[in-house]
Protein backbone atom coordinates (compact mmCIF):
# COMPACT_ATOMS: atom_id res chain seq x y z
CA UNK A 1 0.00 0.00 0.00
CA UNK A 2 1.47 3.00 -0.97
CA UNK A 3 2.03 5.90 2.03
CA UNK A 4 2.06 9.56 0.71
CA UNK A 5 1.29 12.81 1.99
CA UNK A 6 -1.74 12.74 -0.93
CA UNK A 7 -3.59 10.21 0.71
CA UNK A 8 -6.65 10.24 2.17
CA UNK A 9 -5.36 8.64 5.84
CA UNK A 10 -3.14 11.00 7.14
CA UNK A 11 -2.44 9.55 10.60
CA UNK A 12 -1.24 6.40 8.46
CA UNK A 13 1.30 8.59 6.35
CA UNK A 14 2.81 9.57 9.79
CA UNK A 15 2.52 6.36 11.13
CA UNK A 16 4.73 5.52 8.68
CA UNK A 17 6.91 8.13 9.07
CA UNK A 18 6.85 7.41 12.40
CA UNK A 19 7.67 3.29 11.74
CA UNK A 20 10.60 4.81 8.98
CA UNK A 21 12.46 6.90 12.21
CA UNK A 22 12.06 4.87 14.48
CA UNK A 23 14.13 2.15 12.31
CA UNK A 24 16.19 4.41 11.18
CA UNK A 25 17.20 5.47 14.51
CA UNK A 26 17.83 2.29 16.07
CA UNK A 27 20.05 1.29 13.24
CA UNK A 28 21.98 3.84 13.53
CA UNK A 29 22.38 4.25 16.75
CA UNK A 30 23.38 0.18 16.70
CA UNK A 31 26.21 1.59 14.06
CA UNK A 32 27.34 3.99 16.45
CA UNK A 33 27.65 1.49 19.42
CA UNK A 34 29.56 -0.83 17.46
CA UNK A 35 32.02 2.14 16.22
CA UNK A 36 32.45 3.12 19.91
CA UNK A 37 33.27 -0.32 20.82
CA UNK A 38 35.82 -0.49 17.96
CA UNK A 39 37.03 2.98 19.71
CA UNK A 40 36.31 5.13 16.85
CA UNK A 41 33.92 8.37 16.95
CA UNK A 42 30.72 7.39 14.99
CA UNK A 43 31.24 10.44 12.68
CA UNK A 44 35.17 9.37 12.03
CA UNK A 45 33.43 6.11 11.42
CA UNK A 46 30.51 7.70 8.59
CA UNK A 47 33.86 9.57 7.27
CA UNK A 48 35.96 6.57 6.70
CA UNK A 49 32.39 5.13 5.12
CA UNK A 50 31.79 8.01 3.16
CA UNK A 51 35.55 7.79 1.77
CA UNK A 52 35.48 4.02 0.69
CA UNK A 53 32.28 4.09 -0.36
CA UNK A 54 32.47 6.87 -2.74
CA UNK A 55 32.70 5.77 -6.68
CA UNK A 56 36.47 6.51 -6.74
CA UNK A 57 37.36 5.00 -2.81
CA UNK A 58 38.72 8.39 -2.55
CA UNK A 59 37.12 12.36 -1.65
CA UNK A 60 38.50 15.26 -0.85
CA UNK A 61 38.10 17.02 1.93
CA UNK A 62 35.53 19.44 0.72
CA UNK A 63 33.01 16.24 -0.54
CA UNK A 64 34.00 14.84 2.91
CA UNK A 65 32.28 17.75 4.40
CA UNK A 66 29.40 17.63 2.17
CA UNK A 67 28.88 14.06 2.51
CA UNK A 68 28.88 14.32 6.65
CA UNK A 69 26.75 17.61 6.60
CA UNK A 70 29.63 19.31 8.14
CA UNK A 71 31.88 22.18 7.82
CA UNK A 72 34.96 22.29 5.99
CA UNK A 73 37.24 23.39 8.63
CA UNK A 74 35.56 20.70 11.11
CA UNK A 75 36.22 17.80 8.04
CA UNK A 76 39.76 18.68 8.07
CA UNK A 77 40.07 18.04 11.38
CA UNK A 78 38.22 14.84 11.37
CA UNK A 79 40.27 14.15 8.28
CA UNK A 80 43.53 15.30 10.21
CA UNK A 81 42.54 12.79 13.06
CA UNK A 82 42.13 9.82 10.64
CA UNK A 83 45.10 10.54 8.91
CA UNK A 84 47.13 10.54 12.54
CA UNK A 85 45.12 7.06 13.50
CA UNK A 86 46.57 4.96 10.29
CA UNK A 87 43.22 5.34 8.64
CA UNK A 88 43.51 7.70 5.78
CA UNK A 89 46.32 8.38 3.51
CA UNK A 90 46.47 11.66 1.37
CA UNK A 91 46.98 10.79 -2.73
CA UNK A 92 46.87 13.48 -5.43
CA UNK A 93 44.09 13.22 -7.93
CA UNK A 94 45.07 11.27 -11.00
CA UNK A 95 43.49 13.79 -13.59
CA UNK A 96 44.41 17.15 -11.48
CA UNK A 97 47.71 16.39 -9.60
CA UNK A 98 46.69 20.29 -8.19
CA UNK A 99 43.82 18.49 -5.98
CA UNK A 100 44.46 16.21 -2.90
CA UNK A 101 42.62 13.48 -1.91
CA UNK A 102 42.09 11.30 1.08
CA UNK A 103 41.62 7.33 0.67
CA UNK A 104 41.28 4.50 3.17
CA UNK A 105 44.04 2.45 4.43
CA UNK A 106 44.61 -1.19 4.98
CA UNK A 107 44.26 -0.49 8.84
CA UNK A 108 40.81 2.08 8.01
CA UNK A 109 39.43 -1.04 5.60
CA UNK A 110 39.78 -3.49 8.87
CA UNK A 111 38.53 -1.44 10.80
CA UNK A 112 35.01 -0.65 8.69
CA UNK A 113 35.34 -4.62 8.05
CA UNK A 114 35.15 -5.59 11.58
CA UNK A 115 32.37 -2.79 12.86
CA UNK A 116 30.64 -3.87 9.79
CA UNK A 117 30.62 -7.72 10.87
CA UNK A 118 29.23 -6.23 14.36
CA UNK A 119 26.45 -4.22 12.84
CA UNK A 120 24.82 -6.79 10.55
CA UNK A 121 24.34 -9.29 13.61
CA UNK A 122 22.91 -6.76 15.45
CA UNK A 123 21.05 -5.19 12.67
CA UNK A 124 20.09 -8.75 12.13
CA UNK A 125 18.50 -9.10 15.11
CA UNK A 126 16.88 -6.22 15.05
CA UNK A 127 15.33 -6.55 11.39
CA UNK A 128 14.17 -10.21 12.13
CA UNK A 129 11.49 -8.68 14.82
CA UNK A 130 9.71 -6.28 12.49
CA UNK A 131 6.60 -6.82 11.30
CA UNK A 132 6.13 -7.15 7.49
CA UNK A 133 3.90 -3.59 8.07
CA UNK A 134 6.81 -1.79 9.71
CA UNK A 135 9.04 -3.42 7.23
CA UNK A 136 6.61 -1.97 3.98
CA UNK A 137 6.08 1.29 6.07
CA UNK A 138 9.71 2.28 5.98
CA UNK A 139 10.12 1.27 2.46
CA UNK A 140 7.12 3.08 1.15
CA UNK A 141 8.30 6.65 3.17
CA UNK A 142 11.62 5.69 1.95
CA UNK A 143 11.18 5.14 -1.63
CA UNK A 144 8.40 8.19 -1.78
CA UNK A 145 11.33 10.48 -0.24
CA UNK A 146 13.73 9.56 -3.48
CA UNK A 147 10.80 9.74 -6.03
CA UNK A 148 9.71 6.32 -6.60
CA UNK A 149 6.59 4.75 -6.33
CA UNK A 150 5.39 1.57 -4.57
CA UNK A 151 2.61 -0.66 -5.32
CA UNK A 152 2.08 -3.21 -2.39
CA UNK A 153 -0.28 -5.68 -2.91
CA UNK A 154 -0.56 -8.80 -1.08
CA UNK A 155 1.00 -10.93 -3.62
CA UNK A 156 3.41 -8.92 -5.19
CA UNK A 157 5.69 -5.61 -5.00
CA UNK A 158 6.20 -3.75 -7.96
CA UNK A 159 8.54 -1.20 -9.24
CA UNK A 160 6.49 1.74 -10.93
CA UNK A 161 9.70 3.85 -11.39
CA UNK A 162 10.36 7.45 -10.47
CA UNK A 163 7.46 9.48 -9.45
CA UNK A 164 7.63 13.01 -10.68
């Protein structure tokens, strides 16, 4: 069933919304847990993410910032820190040897490896004691917030492609 704003049932769009935060929330805050335990700060950990996850396994410090919501100066710090820690190593941009860039480490690629290996059991656990109407709740808010459209049916899911 799809959730939108349009709908007639507005306490169930933000009872979806509601469902969508909620799981959002406790995920992350289960990602955060397991980067404390790995004694890294949770937004050194989205950084070292954000850096091996882009297309190129490599940012500058700038699309650090942007990717983390946070300032320049304060990503150059963070990016400082990692850099200090073992995590990050600075590389010059193969098409612009002008531009620096930051990329993970052996050591940073361990690290996300193990805190990843900790998440997903307890994201596991986590996941396994939805219900199928939280699960479809959070997808439906989630897929209407990128612009595509869900049709939920009892038998089948279907891709309608972007909304406009």
């Amino acid at each position: 069933m799809l959730r939108s704003r349009s709908t007639s049932d507005r306490h169930r769009y933000f009872h979806s919304i509601a469902e969508t935060r909620y799981v959002l929330r406790k995920i992350f805050r289960l990602v955060e847990a397991q980067a404390k335990l790995a004694r890294i700060d949770p937004l050194a950990h989205q950084g070292l993410l954000q850096i091996y996850g882009s297309t190129n396994a490599s940012l500058m410090v700038k699309e650090v910032a942007e990717r983390l919501d946070i300032s320049p100066p304060f990503a150059s710090n963070l990016v400082k820190s990692l850099l200090k820690q073992g995590y990050l190593k600075r590389q010059r941009d193969t098409a612009d040897q002008r531009i620096a860039r930051v990329a993970i480490t052996k050591k940073g690629r361990e690290l996300l490896y193990q805190i990843d290996e900790r998440v997903k059991t307890e994201v596991d656990c986590f996941t396994q004691q939805l219900s199928q109407d939280q699960q479809e709740a959070v997808v439906s808010v989630l897929m209407h917030y990128i612009g595509v459209s869900l049709n939920v049916s009892t038998q089948s899911r279907v891709w309608l492609g972007p909304t406009n």
